[in-house]
C-alpha atoms as a PDB file:
ATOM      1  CA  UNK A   1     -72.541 157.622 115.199  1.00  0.00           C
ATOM      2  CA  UNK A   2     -74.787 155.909 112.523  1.00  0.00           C
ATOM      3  CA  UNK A   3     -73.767 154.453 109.244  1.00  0.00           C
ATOM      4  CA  UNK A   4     -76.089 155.569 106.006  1.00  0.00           C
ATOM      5  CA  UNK A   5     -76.357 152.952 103.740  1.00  0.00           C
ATOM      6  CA  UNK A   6     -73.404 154.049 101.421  1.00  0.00           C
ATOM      7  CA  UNK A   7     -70.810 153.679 104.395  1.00  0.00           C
ATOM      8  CA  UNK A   8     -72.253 150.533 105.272  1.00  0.00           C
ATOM      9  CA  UNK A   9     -71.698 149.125 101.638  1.00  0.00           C
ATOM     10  CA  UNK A  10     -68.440 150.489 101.530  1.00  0.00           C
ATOM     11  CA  UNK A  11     -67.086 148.948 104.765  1.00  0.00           C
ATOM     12  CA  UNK A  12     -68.894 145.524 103.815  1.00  0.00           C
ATOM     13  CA  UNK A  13     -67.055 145.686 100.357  1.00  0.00           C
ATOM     14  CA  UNK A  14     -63.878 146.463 102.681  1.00  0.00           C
ATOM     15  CA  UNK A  15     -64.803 143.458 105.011  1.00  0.00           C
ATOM     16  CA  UNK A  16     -65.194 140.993 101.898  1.00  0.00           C
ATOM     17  CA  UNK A  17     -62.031 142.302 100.230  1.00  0.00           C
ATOM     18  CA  UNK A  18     -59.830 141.760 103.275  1.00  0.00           C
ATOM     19  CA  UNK A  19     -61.581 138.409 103.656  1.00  0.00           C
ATOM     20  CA  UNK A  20     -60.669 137.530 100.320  1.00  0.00           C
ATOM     21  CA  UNK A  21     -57.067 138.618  99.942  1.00  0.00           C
ATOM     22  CA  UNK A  22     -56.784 136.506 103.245  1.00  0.00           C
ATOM     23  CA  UNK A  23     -58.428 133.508 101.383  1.00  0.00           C
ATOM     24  CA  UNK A  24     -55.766 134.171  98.734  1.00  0.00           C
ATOM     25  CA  UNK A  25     -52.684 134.129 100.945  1.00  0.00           C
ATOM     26  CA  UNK A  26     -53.684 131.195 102.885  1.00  0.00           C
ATOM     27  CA  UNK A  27     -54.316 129.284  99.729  1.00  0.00           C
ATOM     28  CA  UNK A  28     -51.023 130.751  98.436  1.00  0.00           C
ATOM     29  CA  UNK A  29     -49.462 129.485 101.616  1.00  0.00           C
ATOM     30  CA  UNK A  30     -51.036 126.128 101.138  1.00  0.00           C
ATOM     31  CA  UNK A  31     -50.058 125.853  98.144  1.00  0.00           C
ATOM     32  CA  UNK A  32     -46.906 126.194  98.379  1.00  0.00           C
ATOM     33  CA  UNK A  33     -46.931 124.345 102.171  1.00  0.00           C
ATOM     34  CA  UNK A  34     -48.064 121.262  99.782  1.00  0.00           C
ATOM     35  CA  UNK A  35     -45.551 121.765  96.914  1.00  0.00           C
ATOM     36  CA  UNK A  36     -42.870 122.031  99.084  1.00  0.00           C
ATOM     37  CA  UNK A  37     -43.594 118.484 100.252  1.00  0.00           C
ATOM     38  CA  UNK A  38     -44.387 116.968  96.995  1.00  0.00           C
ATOM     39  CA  UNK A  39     -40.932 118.197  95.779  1.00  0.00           C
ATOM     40  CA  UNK A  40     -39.471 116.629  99.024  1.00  0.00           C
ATOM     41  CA  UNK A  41     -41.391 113.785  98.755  1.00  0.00           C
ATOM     42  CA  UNK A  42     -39.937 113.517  94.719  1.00  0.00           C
ATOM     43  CA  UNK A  43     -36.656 114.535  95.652  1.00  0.00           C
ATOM     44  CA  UNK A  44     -36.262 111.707  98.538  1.00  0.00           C
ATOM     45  CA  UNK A  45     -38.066 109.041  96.008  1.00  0.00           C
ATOM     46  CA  UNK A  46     -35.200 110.157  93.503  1.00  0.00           C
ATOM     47  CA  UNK A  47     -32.857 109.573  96.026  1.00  0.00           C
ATOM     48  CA  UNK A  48     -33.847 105.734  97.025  1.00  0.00           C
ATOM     49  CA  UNK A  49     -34.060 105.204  93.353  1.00  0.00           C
ATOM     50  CA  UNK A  50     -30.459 106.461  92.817  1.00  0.00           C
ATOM     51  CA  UNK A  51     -29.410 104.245  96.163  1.00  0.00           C
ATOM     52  CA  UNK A  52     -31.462 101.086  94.940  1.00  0.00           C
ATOM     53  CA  UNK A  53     -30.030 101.779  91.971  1.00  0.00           C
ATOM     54  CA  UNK A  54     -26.147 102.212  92.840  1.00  0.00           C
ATOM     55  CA  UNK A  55     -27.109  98.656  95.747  1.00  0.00           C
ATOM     56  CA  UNK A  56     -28.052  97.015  92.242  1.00  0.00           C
ATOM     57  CA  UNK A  57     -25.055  97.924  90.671  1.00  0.00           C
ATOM     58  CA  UNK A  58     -22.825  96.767  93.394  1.00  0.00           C
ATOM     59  CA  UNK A  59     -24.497  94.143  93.643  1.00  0.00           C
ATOM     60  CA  UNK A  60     -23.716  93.409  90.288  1.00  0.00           C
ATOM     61  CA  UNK A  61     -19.978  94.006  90.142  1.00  0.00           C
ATOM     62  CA  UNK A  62     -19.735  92.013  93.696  1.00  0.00           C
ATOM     63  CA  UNK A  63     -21.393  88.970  91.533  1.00  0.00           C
ATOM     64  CA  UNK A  64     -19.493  89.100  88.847  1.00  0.00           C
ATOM     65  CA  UNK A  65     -15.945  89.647  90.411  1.00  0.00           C
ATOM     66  CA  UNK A  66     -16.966  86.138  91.717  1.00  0.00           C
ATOM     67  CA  UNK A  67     -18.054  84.983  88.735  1.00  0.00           C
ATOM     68  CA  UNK A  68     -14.637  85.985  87.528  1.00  0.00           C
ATOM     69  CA  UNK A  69     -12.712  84.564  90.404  1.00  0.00           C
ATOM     70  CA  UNK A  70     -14.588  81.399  89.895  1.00  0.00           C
ATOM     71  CA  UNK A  71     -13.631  81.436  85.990  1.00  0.00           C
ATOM     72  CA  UNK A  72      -9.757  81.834  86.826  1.00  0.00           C
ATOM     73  CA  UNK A  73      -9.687  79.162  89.583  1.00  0.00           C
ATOM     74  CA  UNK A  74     -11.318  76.320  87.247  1.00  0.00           C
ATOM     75  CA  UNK A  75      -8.785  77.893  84.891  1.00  0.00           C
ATOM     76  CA  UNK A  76      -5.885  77.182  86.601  1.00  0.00           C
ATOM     77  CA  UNK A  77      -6.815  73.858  88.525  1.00  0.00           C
ATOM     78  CA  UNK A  78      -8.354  72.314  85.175  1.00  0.00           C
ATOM     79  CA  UNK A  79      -6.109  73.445  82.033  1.00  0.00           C
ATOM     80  CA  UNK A  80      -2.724  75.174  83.939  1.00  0.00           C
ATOM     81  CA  UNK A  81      -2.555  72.204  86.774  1.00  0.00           C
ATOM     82  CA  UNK A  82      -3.373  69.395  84.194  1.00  0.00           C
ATOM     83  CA  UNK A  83      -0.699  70.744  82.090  1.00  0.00           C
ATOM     84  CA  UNK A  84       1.726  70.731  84.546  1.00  0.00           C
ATOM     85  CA  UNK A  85       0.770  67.356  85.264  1.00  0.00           C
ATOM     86  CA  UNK A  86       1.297  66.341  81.604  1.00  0.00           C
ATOM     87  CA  UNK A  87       5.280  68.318  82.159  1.00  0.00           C
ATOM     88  CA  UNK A  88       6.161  66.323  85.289  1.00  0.00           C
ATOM     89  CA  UNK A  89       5.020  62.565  83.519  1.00  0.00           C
ATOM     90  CA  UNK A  90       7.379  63.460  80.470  1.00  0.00           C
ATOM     91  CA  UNK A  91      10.255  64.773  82.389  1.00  0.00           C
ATOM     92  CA  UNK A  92      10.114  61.471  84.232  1.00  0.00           C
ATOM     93  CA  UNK A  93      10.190  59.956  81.236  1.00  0.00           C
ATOM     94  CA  UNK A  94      12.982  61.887  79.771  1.00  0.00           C
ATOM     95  CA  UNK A  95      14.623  61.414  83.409  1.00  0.00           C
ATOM     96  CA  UNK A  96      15.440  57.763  82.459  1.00  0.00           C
ATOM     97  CA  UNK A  97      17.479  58.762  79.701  1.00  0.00           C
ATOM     98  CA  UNK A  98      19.564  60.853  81.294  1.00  0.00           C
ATOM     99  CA  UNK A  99      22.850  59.328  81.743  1.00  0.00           C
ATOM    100  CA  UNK A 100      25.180  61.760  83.056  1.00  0.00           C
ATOM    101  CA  UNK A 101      25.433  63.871  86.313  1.00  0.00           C
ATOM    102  CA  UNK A 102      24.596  66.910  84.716  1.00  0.00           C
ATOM    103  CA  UNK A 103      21.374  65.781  82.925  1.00  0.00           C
ATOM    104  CA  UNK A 104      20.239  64.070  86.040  1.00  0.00           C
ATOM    105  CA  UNK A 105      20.957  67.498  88.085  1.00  0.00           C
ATOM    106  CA  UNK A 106      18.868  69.944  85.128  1.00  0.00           C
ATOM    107  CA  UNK A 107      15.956  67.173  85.779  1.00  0.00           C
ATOM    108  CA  UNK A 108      16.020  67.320  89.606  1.00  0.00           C
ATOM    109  CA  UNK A 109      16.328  70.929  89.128  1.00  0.00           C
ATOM    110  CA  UNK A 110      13.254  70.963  86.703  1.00  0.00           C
ATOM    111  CA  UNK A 111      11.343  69.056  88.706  1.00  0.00           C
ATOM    112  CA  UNK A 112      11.548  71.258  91.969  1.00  0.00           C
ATOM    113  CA  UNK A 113      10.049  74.281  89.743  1.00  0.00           C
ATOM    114  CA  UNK A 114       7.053  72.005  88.498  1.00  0.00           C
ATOM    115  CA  UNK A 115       6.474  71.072  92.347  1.00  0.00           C
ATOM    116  CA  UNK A 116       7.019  75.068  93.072  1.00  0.00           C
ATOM    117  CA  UNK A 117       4.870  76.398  90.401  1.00  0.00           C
ATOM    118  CA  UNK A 118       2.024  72.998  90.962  1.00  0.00           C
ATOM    119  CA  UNK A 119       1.431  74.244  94.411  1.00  0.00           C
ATOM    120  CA  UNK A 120       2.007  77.891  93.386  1.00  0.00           C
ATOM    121  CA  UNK A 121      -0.871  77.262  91.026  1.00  0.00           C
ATOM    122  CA  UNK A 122      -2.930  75.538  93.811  1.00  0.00           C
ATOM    123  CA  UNK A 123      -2.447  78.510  96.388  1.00  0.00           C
ATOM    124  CA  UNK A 124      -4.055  80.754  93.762  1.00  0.00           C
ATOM    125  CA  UNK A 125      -6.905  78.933  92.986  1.00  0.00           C
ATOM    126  CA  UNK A 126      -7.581  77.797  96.529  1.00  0.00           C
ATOM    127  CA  UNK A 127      -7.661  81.684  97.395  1.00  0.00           C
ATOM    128  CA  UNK A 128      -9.720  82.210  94.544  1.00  0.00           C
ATOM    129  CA  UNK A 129     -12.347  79.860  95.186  1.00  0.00           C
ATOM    130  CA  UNK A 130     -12.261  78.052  98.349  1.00  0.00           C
ATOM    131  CA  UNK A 131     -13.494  74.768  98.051  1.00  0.00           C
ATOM    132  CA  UNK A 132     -14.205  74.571 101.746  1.00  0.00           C
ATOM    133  CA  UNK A 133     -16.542  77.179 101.777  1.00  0.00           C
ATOM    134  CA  UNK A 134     -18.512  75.305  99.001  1.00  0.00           C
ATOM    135  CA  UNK A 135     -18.263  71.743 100.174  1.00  0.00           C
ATOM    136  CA  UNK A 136     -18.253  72.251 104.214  1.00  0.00           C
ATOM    137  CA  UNK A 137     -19.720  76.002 104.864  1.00  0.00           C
ATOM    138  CA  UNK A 138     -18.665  79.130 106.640  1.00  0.00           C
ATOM    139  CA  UNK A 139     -17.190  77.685 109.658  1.00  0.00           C
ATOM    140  CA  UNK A 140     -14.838  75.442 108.189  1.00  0.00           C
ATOM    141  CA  UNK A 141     -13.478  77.861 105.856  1.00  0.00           C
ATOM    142  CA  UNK A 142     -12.879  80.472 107.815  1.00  0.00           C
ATOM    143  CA  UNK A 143     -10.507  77.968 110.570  1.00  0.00           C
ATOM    144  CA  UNK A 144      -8.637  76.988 107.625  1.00  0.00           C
ATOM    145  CA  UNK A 145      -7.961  80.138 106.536  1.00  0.00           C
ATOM    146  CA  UNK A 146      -7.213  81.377 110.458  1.00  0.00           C
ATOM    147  CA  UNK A 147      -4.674  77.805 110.797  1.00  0.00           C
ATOM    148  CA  UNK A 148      -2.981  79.377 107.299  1.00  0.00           C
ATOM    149  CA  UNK A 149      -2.262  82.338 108.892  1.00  0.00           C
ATOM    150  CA  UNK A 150      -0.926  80.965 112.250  1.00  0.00           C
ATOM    151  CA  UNK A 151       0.936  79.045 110.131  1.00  0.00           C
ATOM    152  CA  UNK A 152       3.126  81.321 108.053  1.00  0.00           C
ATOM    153  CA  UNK A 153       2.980  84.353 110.591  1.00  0.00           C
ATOM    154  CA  UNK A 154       4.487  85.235 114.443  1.00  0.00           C
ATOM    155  CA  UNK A 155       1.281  86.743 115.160  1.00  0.00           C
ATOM    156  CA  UNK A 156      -1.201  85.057 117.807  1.00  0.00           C
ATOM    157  CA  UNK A 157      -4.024  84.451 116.446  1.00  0.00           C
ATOM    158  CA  UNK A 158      -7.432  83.034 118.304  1.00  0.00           C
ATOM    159  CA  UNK A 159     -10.640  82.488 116.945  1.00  0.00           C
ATOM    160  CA  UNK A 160     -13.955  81.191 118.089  1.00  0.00           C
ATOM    161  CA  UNK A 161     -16.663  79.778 115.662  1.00  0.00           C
ATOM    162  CA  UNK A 162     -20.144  79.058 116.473  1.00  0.00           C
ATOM    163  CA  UNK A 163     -23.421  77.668 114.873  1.00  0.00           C
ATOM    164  CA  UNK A 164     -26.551  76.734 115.435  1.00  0.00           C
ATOM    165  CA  UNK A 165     -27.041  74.135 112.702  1.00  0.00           C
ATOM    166  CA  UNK A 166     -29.167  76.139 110.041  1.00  0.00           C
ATOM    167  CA  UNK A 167     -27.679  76.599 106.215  1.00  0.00           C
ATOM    168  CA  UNK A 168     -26.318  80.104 105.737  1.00  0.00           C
ATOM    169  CA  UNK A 169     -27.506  81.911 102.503  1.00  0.00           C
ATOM    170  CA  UNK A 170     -24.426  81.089  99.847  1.00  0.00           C
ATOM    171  CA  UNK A 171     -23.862  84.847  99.256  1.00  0.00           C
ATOM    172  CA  UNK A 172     -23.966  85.741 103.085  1.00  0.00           C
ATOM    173  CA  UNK A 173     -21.246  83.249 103.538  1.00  0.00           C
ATOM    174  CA  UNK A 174     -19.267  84.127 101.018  1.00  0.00           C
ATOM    175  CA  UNK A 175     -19.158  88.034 101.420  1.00  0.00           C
ATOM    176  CA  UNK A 176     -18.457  87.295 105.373  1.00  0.00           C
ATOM    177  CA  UNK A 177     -16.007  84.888 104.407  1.00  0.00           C
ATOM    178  CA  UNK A 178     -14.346  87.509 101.877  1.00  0.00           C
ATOM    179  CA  UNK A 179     -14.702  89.912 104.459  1.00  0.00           C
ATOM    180  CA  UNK A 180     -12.641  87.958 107.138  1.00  0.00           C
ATOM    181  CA  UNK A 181     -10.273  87.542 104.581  1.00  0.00           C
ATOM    182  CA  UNK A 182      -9.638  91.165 103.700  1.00  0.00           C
ATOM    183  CA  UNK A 183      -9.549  92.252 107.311  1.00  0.00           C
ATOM    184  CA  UNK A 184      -6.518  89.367 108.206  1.00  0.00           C
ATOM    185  CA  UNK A 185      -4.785  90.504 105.031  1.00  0.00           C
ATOM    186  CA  UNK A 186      -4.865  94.180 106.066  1.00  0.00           C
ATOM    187  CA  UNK A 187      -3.725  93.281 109.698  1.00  0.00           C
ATOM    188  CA  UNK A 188      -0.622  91.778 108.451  1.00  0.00           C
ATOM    189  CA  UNK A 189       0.041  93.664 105.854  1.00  0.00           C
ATOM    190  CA  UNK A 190      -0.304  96.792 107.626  1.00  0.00           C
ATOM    191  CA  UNK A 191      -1.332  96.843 111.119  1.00  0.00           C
ATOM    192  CA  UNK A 192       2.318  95.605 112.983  1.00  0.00           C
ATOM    193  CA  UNK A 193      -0.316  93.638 115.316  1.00  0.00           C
ATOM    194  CA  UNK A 194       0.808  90.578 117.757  1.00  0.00           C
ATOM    195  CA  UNK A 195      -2.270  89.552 118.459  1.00  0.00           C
ATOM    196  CA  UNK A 196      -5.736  89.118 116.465  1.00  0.00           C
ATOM    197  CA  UNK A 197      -8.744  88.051 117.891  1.00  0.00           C
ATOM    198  CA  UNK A 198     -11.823  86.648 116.042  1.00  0.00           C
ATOM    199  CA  UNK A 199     -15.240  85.131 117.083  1.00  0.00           C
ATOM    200  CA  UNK A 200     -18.017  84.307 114.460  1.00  0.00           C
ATOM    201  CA  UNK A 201     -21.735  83.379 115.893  1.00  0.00           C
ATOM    202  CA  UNK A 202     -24.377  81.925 113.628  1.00  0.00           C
ATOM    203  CA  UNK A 203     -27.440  81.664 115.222  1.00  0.00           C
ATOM    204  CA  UNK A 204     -31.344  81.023 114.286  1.00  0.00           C
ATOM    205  CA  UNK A 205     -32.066  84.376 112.572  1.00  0.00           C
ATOM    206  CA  UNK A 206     -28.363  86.094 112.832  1.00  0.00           C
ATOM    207  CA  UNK A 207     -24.871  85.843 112.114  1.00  0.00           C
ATOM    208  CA  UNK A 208     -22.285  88.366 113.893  1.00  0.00           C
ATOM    209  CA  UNK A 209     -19.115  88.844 113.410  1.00  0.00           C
ATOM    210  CA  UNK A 210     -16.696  90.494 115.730  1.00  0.00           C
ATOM    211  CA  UNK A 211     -12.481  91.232 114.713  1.00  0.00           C
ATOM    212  CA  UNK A 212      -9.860  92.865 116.576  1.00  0.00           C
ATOM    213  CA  UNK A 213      -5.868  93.550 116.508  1.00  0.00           C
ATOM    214  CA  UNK A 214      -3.604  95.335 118.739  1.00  0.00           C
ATOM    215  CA  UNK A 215      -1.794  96.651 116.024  1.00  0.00           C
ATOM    216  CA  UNK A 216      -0.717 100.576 115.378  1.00  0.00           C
ATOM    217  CA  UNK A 217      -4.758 101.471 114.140  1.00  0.00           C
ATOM    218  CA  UNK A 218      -5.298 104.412 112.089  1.00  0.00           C
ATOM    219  CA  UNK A 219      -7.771 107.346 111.772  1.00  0.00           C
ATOM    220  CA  UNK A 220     -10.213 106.762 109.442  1.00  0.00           C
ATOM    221  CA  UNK A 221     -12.004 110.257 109.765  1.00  0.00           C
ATOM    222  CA  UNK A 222      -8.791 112.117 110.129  1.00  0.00           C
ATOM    223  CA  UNK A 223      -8.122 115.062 106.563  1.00  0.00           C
ATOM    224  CA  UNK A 224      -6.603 113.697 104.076  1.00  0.00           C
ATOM    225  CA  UNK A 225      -7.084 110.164 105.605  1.00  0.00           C
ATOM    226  CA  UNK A 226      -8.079 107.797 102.298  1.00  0.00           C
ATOM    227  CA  UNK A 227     -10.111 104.309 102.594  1.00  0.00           C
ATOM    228  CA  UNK A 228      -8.169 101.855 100.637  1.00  0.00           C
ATOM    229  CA  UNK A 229      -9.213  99.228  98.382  1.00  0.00           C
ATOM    230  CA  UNK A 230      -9.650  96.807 101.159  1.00  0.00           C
ATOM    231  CA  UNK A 231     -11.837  98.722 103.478  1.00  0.00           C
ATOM    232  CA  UNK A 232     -14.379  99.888  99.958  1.00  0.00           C
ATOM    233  CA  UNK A 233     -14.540  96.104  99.355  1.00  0.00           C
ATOM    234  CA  UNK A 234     -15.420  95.391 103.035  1.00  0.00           C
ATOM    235  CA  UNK A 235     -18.168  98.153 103.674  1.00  0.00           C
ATOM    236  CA  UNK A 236     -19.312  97.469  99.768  1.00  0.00           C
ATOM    237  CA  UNK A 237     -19.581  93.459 100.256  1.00  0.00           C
ATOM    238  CA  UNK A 238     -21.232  94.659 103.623  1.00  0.00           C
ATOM    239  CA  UNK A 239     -23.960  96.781 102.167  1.00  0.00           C
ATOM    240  CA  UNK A 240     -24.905  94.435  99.425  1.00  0.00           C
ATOM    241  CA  UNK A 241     -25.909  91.512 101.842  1.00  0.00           C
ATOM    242  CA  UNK A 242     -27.731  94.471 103.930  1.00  0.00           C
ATOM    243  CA  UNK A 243     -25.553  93.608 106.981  1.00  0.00           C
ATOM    244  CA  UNK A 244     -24.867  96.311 110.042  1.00  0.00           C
ATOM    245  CA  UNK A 245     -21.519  96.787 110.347  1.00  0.00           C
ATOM    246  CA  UNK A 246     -19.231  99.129 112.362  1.00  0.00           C
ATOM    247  CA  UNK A 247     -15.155  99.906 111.787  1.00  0.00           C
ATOM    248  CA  UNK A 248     -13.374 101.427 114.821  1.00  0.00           C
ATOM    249  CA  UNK A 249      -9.852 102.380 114.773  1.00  0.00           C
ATOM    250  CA  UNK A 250      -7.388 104.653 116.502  1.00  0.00           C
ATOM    251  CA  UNK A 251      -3.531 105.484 116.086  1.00  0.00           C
ATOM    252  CA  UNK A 252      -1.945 103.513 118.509  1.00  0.00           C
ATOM    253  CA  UNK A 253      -5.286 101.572 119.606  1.00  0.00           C
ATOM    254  CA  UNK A 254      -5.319  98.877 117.247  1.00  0.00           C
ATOM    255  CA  UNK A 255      -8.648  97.954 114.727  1.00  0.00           C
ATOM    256  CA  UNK A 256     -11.790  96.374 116.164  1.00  0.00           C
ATOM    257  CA  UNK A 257     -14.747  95.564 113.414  1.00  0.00           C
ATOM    258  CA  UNK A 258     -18.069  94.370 114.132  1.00  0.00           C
ATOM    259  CA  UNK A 259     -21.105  92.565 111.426  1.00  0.00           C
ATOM    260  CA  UNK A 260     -24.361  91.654 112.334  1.00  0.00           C
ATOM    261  CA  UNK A 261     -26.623  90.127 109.377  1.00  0.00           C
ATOM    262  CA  UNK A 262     -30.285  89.345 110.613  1.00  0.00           C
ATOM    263  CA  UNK A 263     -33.468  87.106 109.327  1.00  0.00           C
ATOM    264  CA  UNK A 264     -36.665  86.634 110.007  1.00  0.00           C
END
């Protein structure tokens, strides 16, 4: 059937209405296709800025709990262990006028706590601020802290330190350090472990770290199940050097951590 004029205008007008209401909705779609991912894009942006930003403060409160542990050790070695000095010469000096058995007894007796609290006093600081790790680097702090604990504990301990020469970033080897440190202090605090194994490889552009006890373990994704202080500090001293780091543990399975920091 033919079209007159009029029908043909209408169903052109119909044509270019259709046409442009689908215009409209694809632009509409577009549109918000495109403001979708700019608000993605902003809200991932916000939330690097809000990680960079909580890495920074870490970072921060990691330096200056250092800082502060630094502080307290020159503290005690330089004014409380000079003054204790300065006790022991004038009890020696008081010593020689002590005539009877009692006064030479309270002496004796006073100079056993000046010993107790001198090496009290040197404990703490050491622990503080390990001059070993300053002076001689990673590996030699760490077997003196492993021969202190095979010292003063039942537990078999083994370790096994390697290096490949290079100087480790100061704040690598100290968070690693720290980080040894907290995980021996939870295994015998907590763990009822007999045996503790540790190895330690620094290579050319990595350092890894592997710890284990056969101690009871725990659940660490388990309801209810809390991290304590020690774990925070170790997966916070962890993510401030930018290090990998894994924590497995199971009841009855004992605790096995792993650390990998890498370099170009």
């Amino acid at each position: 059937m033919d079209t007159t004029p009029a029908q043909t205008e209408i169903l052109t007008t119909i044509f270019i209405g259709v046409f442009l209401m689908l215009l409209l909705a694809l632009a509409f779609v577009l549109f918000f296709y495109f403001s979708q991912r700019k608000f993605q894009a902003q809200q991932l942006l916000a939330q690097e800025l809000e990680i960079e930003h909580r890495e920074q403060l870490l970072l921060a409160s990691i330096k200056t709990q250092e800082d502060e542990r630094q502080r307290l050790a020159r503290e005690l070695h330089d004014e409380v262990g000079s003054k204790l000095n300065v006790i022991n010469l004038g009890l020696h000096q008081l010593k020689k006028q002590g005539t009877t058995p009692e006064a030479r007894q309270s002496f004796q007796d006073l100079f056993g706590l000046v010993r107790t609290t001198t090496e009290t006093t040197r404990r703490i600081a050491h622990d503080l601020l390990p001059p070993t790790l300053e002076k001689f680097g990673l590996l030699m702090a760490l077997e003196e802290l492993c021969d202190q604990y095979r010292q003063s504990s039942p537990v078999m301990l083994e370790y096994e330190f390697s290096e490949s020469g290079i100087q480790l970033d100061p704040l690598v080897a100290l968070n690693f350090f720290r980080v040894v440190q907290e995980l021996l202090s939870n295994t015998y605090k907590y763990s009822q472990a007999t045996t503790v194994k540790i190895s330690l490889a620094i290579k050319p552009h990595s350092l890894a770290l592997f710890y284990q006890d056969n101690g009871i373990g725990f659940d660490p994704n388990a309801r209810g199940q809390q991290k304590g202080m020690g774990l925070k500090n170790i997966e916070s001293r962890m993510r401030t050097i930018q290090a990998d780091y894994q924590l497995d543990s199971t009841p009855g399975n004992g605790t096995v951590f792993t650390a990998q920091k890498t370099w170009s």
